[in-house]
N, C-alpha and C. Protein backbone atom coordinates (compact mmCIF):
# COMPACT_ATOMS: atom_id res chain seq x y z
N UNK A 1 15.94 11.25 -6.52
CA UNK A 1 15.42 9.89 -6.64
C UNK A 1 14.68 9.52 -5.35
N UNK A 2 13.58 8.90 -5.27
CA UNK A 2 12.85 8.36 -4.35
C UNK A 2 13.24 6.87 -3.74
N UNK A 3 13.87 6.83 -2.70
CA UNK A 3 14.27 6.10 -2.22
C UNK A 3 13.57 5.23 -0.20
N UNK A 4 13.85 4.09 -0.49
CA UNK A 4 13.73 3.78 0.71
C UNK A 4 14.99 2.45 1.03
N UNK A 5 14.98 2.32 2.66
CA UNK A 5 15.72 0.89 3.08
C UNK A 5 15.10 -0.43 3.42
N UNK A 6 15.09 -1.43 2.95
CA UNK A 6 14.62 -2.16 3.18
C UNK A 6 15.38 -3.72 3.09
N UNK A 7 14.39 -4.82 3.77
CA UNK A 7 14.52 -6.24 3.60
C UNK A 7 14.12 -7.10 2.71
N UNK A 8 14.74 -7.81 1.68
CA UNK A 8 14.42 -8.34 0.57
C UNK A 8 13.42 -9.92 1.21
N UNK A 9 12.85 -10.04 0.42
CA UNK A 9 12.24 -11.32 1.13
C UNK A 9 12.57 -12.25 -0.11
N UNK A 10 12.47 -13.79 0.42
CA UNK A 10 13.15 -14.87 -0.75
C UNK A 10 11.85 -14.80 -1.60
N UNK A 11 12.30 -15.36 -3.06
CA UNK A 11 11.01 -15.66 -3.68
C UNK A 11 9.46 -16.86 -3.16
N UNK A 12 9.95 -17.76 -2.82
CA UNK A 12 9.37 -18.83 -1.98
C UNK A 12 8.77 -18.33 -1.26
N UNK A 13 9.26 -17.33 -0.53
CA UNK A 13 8.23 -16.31 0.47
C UNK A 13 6.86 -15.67 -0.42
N UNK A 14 7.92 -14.83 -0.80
CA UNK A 14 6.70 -13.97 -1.85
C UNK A 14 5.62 -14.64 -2.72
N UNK A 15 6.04 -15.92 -3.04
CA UNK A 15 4.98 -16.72 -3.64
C UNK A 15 4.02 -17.08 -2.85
N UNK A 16 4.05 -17.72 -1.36
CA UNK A 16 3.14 -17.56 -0.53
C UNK A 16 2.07 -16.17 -0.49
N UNK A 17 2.66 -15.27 -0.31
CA UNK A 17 1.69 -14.18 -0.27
C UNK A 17 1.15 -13.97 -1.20
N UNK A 18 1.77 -13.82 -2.68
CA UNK A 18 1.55 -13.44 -3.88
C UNK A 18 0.02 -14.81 -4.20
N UNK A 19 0.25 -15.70 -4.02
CA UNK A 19 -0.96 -16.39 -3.93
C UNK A 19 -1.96 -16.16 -3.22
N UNK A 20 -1.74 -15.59 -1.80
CA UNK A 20 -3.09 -15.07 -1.13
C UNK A 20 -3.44 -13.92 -1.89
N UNK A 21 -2.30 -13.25 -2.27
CA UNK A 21 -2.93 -11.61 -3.17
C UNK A 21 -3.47 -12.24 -4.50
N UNK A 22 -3.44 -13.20 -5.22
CA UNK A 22 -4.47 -13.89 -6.34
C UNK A 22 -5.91 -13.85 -5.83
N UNK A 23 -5.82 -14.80 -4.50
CA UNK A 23 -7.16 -15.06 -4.72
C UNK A 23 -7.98 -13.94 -3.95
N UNK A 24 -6.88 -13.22 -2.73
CA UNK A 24 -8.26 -11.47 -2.15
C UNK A 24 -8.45 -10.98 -4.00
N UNK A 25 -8.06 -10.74 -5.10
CA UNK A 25 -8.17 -9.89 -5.83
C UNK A 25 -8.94 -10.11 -7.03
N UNK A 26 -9.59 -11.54 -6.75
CA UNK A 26 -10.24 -11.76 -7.55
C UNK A 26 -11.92 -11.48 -6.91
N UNK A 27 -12.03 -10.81 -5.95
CA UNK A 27 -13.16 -9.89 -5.24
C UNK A 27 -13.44 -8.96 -5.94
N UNK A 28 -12.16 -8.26 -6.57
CA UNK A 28 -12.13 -7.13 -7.32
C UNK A 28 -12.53 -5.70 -6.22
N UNK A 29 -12.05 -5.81 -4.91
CA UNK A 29 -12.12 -4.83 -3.76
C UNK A 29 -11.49 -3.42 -4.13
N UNK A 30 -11.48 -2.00 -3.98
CA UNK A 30 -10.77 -0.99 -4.54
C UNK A 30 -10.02 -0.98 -3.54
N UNK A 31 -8.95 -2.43 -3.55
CA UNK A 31 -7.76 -2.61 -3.66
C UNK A 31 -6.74 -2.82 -4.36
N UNK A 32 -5.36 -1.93 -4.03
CA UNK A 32 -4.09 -1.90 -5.55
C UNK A 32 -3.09 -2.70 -4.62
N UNK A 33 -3.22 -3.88 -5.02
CA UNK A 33 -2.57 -5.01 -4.24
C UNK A 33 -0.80 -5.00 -4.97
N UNK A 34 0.33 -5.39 -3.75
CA UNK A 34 1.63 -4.96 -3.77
C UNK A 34 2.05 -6.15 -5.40
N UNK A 35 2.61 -6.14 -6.20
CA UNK A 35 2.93 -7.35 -6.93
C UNK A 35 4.04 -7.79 -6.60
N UNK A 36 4.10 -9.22 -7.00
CA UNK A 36 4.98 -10.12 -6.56
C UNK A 36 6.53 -9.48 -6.32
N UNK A 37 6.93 -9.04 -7.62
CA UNK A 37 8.50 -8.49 -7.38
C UNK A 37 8.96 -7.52 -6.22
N UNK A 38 7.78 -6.77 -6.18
CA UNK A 38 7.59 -5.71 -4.96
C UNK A 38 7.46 -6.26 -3.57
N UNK A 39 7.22 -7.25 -3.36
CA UNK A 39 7.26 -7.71 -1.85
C UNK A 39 8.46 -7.32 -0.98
N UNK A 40 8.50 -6.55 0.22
CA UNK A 40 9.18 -6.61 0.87
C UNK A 40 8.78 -5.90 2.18
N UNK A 41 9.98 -5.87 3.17
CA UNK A 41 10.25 -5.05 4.70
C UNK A 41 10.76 -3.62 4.71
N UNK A 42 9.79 -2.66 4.45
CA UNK A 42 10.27 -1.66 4.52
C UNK A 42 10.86 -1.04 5.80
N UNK A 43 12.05 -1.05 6.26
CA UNK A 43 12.80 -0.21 7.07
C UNK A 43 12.72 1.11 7.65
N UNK A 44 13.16 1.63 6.50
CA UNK A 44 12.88 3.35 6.77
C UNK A 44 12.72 3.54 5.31
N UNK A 45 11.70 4.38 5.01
CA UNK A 45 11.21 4.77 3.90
C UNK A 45 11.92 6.61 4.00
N UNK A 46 12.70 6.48 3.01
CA UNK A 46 13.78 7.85 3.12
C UNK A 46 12.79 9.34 2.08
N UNK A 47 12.50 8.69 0.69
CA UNK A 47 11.64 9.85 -0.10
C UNK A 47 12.90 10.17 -0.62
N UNK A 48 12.90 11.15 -1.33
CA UNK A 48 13.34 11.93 -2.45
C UNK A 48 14.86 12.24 -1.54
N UNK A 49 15.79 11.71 -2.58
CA UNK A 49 17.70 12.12 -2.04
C UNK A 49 18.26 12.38 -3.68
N UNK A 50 19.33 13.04 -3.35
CA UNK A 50 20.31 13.06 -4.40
C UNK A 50 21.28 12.47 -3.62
N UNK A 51 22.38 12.15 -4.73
CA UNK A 51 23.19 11.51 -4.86
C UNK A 51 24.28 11.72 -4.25
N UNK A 52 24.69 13.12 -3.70
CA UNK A 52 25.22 13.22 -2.45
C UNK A 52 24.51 13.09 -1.24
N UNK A 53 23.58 13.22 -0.70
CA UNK A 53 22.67 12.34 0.28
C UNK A 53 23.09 11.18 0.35
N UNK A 54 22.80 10.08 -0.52
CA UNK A 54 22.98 8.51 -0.43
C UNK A 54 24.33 8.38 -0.31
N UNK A 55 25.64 9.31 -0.73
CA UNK A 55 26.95 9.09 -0.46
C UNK A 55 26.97 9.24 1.21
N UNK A 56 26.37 10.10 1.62
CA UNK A 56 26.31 10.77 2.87
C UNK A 56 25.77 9.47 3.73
N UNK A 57 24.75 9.02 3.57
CA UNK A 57 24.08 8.25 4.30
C UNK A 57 24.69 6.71 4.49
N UNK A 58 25.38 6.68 2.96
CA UNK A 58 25.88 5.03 3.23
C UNK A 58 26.96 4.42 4.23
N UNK A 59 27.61 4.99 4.45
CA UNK A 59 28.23 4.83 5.70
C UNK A 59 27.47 4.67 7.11
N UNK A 60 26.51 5.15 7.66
CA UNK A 60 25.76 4.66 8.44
C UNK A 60 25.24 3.49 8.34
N UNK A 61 24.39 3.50 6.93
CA UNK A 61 23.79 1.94 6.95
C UNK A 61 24.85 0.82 7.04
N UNK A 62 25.86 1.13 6.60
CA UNK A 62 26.67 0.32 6.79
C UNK A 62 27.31 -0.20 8.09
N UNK A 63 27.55 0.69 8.85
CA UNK A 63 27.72 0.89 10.16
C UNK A 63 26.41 -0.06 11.12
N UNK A 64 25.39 0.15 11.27
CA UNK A 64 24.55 -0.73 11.36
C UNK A 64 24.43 -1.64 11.12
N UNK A 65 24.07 -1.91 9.84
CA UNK A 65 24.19 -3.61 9.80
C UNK A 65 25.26 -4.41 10.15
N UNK A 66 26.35 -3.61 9.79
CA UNK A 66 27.56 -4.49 10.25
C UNK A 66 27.58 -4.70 11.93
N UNK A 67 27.15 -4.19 12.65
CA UNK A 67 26.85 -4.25 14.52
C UNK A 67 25.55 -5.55 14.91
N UNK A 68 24.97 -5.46 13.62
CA UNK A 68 23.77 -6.76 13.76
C UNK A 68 24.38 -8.11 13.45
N UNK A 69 23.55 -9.33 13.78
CA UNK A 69 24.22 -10.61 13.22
C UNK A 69 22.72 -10.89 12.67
N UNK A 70 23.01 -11.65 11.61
CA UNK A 70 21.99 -12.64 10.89
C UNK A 70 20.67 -13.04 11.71
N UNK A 71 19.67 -12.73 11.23
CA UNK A 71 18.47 -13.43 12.49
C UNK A 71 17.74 -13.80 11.11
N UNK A 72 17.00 -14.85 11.80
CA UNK A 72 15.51 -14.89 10.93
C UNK A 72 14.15 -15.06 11.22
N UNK A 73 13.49 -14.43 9.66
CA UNK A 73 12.54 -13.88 10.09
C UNK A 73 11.39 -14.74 9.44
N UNK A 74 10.02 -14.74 9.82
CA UNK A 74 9.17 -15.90 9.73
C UNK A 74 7.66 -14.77 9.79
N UNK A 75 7.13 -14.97 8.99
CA UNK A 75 6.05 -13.85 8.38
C UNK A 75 4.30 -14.66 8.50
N UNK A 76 4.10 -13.99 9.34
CA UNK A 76 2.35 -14.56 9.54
C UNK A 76 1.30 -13.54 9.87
N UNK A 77 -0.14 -14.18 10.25
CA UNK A 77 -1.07 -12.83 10.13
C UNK A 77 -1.27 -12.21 9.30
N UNK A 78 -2.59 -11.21 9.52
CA UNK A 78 -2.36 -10.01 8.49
C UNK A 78 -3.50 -8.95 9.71
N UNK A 79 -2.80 -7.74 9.15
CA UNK A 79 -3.38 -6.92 9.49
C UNK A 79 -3.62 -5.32 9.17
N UNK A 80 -3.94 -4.15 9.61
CA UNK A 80 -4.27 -3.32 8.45
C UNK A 80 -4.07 -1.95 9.51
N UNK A 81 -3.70 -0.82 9.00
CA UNK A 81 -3.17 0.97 9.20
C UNK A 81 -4.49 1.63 8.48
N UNK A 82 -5.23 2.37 9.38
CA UNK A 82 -4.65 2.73 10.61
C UNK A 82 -5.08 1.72 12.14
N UNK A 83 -6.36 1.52 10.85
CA UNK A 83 -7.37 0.25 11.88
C UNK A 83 -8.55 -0.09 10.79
N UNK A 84 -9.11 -1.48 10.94
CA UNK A 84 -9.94 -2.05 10.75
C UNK A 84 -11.50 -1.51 10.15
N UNK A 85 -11.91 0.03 10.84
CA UNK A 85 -12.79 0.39 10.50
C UNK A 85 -12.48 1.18 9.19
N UNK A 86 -11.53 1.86 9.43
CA UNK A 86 -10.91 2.96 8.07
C UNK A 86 -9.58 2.14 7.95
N UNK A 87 -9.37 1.40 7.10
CA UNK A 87 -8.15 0.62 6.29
C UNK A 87 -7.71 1.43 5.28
N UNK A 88 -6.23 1.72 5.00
CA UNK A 88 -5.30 2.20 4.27
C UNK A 88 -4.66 1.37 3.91
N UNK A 89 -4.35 0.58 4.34
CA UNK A 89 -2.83 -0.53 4.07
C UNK A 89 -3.08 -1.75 4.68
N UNK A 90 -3.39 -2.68 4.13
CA UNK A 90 -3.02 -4.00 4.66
C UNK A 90 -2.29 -4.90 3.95
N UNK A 91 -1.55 -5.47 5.50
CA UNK A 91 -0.20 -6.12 5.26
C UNK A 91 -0.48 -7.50 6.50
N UNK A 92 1.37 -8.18 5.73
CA UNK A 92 0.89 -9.40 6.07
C UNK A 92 2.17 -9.40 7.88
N UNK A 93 1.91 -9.37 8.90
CA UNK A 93 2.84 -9.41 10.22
C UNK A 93 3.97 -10.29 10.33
N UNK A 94 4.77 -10.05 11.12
CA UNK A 94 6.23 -10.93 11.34
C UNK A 94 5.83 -11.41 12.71
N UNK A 95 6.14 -12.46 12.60
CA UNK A 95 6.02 -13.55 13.73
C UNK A 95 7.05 -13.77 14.78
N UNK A 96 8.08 -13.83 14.08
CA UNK A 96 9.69 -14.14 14.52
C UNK A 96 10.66 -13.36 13.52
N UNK A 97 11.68 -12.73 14.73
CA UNK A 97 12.28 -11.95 13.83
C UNK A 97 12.18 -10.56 13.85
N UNK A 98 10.82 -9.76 14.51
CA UNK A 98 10.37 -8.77 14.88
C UNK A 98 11.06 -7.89 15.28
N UNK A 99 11.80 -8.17 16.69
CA UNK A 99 12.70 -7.20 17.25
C UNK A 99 13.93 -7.04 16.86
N UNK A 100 14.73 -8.17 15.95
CA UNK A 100 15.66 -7.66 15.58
C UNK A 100 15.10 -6.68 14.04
N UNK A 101 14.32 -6.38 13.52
CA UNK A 101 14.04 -6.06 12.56
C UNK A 101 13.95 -4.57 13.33
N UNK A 102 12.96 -4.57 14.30
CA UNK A 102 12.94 -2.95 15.46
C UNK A 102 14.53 -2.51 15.16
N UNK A 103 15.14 -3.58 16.30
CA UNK A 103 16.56 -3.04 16.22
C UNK A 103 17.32 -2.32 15.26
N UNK A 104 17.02 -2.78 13.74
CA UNK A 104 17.51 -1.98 12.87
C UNK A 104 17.00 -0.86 12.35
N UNK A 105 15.39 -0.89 12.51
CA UNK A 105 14.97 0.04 12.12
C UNK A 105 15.11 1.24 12.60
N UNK A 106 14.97 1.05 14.68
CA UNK A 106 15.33 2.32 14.93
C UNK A 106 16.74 2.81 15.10
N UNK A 107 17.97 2.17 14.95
CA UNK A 107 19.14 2.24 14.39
C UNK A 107 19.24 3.27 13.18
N UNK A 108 18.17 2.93 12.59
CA UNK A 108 18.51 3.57 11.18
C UNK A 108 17.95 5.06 11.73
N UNK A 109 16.94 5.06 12.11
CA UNK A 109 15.61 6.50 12.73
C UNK A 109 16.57 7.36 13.35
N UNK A 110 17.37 6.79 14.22
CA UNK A 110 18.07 7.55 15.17
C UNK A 110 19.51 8.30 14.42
N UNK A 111 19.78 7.19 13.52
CA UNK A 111 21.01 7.72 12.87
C UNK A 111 20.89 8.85 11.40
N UNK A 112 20.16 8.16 10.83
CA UNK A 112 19.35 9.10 9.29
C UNK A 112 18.79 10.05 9.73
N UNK A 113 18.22 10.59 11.10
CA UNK A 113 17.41 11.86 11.40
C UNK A 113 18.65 13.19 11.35
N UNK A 114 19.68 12.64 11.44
CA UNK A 114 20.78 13.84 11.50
C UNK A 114 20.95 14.40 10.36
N UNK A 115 20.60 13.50 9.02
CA UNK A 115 21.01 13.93 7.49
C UNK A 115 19.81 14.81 7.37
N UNK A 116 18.79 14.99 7.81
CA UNK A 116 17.67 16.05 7.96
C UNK A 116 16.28 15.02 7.45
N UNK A 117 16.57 13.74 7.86
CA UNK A 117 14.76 12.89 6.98
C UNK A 117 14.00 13.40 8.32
N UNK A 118 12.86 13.19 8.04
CA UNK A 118 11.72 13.29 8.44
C UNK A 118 11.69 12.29 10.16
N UNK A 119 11.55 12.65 11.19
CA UNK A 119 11.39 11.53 12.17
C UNK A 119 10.15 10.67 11.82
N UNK A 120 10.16 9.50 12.03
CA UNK A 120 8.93 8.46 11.89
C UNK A 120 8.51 8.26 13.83
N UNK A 121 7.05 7.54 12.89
CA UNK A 121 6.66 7.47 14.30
C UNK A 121 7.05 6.07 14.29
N UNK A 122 6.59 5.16 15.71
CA UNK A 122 7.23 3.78 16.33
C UNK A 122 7.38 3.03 15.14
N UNK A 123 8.35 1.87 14.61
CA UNK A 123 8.26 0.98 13.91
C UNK A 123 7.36 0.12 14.45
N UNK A 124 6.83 -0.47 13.23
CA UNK A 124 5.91 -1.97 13.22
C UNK A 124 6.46 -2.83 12.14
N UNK A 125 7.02 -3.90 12.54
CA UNK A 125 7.18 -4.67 11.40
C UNK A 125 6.22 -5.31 10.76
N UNK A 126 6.74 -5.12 9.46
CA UNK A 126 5.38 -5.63 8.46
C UNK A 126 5.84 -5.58 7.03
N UNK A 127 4.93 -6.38 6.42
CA UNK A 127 4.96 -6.57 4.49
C UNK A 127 3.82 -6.15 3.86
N UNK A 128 4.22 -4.82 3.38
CA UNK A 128 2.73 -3.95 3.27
C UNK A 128 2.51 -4.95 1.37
N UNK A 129 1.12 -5.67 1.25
CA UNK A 129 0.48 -6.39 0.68
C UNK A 129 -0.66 -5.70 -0.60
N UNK A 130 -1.06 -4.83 -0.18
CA UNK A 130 -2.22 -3.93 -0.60
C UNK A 130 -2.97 -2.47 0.34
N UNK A 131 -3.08 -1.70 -0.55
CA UNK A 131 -3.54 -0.30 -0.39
C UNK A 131 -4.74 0.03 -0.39
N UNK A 132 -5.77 0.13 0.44
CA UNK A 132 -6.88 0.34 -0.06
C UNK A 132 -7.46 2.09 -0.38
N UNK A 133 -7.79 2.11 -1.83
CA UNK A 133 -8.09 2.80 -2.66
C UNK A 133 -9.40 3.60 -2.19
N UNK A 134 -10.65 2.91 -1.65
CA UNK A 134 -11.38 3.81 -1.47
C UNK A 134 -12.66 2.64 -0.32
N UNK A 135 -13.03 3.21 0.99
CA UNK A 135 -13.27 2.75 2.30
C UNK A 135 -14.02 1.31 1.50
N UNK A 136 -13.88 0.50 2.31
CA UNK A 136 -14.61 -0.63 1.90
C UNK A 136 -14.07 -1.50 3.53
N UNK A 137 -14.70 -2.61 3.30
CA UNK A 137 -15.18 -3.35 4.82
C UNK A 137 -13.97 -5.06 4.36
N UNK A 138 -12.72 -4.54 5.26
CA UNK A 138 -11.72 -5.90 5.07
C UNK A 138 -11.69 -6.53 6.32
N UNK A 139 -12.53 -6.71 6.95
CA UNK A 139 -12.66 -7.65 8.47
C UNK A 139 -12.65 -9.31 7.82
N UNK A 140 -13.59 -9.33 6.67
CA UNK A 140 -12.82 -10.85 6.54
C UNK A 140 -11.60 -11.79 6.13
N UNK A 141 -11.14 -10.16 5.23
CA UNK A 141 -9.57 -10.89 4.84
C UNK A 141 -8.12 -10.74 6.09
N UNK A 142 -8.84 -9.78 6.85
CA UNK A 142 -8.01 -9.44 8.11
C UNK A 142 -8.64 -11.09 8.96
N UNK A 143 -9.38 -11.82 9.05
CA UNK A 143 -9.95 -12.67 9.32
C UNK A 143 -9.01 -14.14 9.16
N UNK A 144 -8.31 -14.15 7.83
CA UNK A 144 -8.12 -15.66 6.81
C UNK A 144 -6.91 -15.31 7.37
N UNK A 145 -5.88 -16.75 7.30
CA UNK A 145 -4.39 -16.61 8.18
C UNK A 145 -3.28 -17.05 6.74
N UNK A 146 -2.50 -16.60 7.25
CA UNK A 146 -1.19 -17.09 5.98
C UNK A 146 0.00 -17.10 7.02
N UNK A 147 0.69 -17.89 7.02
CA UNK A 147 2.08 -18.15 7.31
C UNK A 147 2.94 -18.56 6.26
N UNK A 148 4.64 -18.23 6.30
CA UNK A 148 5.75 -18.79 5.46
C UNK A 148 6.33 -19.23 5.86
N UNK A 149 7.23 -19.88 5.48
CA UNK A 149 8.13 -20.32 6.14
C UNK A 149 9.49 -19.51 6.08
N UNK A 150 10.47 -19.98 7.41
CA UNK A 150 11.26 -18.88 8.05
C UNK A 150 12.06 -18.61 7.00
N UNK A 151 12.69 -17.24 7.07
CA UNK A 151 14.15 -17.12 6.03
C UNK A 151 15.07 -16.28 6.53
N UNK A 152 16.11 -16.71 6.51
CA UNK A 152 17.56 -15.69 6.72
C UNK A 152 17.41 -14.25 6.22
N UNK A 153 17.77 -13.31 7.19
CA UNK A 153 18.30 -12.39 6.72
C UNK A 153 19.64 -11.80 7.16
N UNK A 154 20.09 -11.45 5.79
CA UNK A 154 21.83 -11.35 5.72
C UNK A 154 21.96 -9.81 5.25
N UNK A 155 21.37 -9.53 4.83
CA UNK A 155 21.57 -8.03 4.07
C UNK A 155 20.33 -7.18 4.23
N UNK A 156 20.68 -5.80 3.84
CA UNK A 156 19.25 -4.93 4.28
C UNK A 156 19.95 -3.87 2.65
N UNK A 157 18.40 -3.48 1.96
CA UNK A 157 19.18 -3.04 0.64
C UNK A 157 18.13 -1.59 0.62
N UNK A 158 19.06 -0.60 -0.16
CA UNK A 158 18.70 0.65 -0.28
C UNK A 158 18.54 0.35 -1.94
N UNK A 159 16.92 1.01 -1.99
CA UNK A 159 16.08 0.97 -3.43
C UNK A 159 15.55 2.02 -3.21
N UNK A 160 15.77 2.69 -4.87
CA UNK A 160 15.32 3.23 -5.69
C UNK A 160 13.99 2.67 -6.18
N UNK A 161 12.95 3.91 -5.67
CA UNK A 161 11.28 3.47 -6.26
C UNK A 161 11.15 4.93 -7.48
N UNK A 162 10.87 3.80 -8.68
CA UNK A 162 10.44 4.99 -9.86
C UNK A 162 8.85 5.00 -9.76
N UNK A 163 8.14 5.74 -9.88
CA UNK A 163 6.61 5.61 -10.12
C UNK A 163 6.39 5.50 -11.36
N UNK A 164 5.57 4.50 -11.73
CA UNK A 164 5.13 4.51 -13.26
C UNK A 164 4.04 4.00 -13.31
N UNK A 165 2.91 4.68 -14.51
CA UNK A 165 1.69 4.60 -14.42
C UNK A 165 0.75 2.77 -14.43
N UNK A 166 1.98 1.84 -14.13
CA UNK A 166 1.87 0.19 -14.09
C UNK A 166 2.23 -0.07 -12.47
N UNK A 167 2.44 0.89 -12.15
CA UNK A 167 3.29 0.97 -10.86
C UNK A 167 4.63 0.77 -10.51
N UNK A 168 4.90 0.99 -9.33
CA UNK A 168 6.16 1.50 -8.88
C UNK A 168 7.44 0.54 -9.55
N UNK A 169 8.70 0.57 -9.73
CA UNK A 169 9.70 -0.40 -9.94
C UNK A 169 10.88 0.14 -9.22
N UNK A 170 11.33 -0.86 -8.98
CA UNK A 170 12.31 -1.57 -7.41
C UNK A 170 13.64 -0.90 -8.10
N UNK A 171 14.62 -0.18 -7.78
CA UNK A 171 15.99 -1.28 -8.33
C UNK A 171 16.78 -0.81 -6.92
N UNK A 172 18.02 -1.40 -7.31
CA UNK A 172 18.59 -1.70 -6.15
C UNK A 172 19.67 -0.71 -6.24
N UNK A 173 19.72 -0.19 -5.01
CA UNK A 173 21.38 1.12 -5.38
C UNK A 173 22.28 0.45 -4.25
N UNK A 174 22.02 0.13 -3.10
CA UNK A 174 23.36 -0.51 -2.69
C UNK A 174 22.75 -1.34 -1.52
N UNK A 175 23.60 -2.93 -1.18
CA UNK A 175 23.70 -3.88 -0.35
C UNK A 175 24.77 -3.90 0.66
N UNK A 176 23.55 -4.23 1.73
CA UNK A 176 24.38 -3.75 2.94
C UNK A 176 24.76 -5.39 3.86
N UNK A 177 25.57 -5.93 4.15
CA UNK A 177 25.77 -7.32 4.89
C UNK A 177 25.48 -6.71 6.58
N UNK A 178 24.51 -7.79 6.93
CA UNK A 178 24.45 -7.79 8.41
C UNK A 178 25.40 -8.65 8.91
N UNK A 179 26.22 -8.20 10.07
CA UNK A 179 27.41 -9.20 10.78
C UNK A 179 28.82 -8.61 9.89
């Protein structure tokens, strides 16, 4: 199963963005913009585990979050991987909230590299928004500003991504409490 860790964001959040992703997409840019249910903080993006893996692993995540306390996080900007001239991914930045989000992430990098994943390079926090499909010129939507308003985070959740030809779907395999 294809899996990653991540931060759920409230709906109220996601509706903010999910409204800026209405109106970039009515450009019709060969962009495959994230949909609403899909919004979130990806952590550590793990890839393909079985089911002894995720037995293996859950105890760490758990271990982690439980060493963190509650922070919150407050989502603004946007900006785009790898850069501006050649765009892959643009997403929307964390404002507040950033470093404890680091904190867990490389928590997780340092601890999950032993089960044999892949090392990542530096975390950046971020809410990846849209993919761009094929080179095109996003300096003006990297341009336009969006802010949310702040939200708690209490838990960090390990999902299951199925690919399907409508795109990807979420579900949830296990919740982890921070504090």
């Amino acid at each position: 199963m294809r899996t990653f860790i991540a931060v759920e964001v409230p709906q109220q959040v996601r509706k903010i963005i999910d409204d800026f992703i209405h109106t970039e997409a009515k450009r019709e840019l060969p962009i495959k913009w994230v949909k609403f249910e899909n919004l979130h903080i990806t952590l550590k993006f793990l890839g393909e585990i079985d089911e002894s893996k995720k037995t293996d692993i859950t105890p760490s995540i758990e271990s982690i979050c439980g060493k963190q306390n509650p922070f919150t996080v407050k989502m603004g900007g946007l900006g785009c991987f790898p850069n501006p001239k050649n765009p892959r991914v643009i997403w929307v930045g964390v404002t507040q909230g950033g470093g404890e989000l680091c904190t867990i992430a490389d928590a997780l990098e340092k601890e999950i590299v032993q089960f044999g994943f892949k090392e990542e390079k530096r975390f950046h926090p971020h809410l990846t928004i849209g993919r761009v499909k094929k080179r095109c010129g996003v300096e003006d939507i990297l341009a336009k500003t969006i802010h949310t308003d702040p939200f708690e985070v209490s838990s960090v959740v390990l999902f299951k991504s199925t690919l399907k030809p409508e795109g990807p779907v979420y579900d949830e395999l296990g919740r982890f409490t921070i504090g």
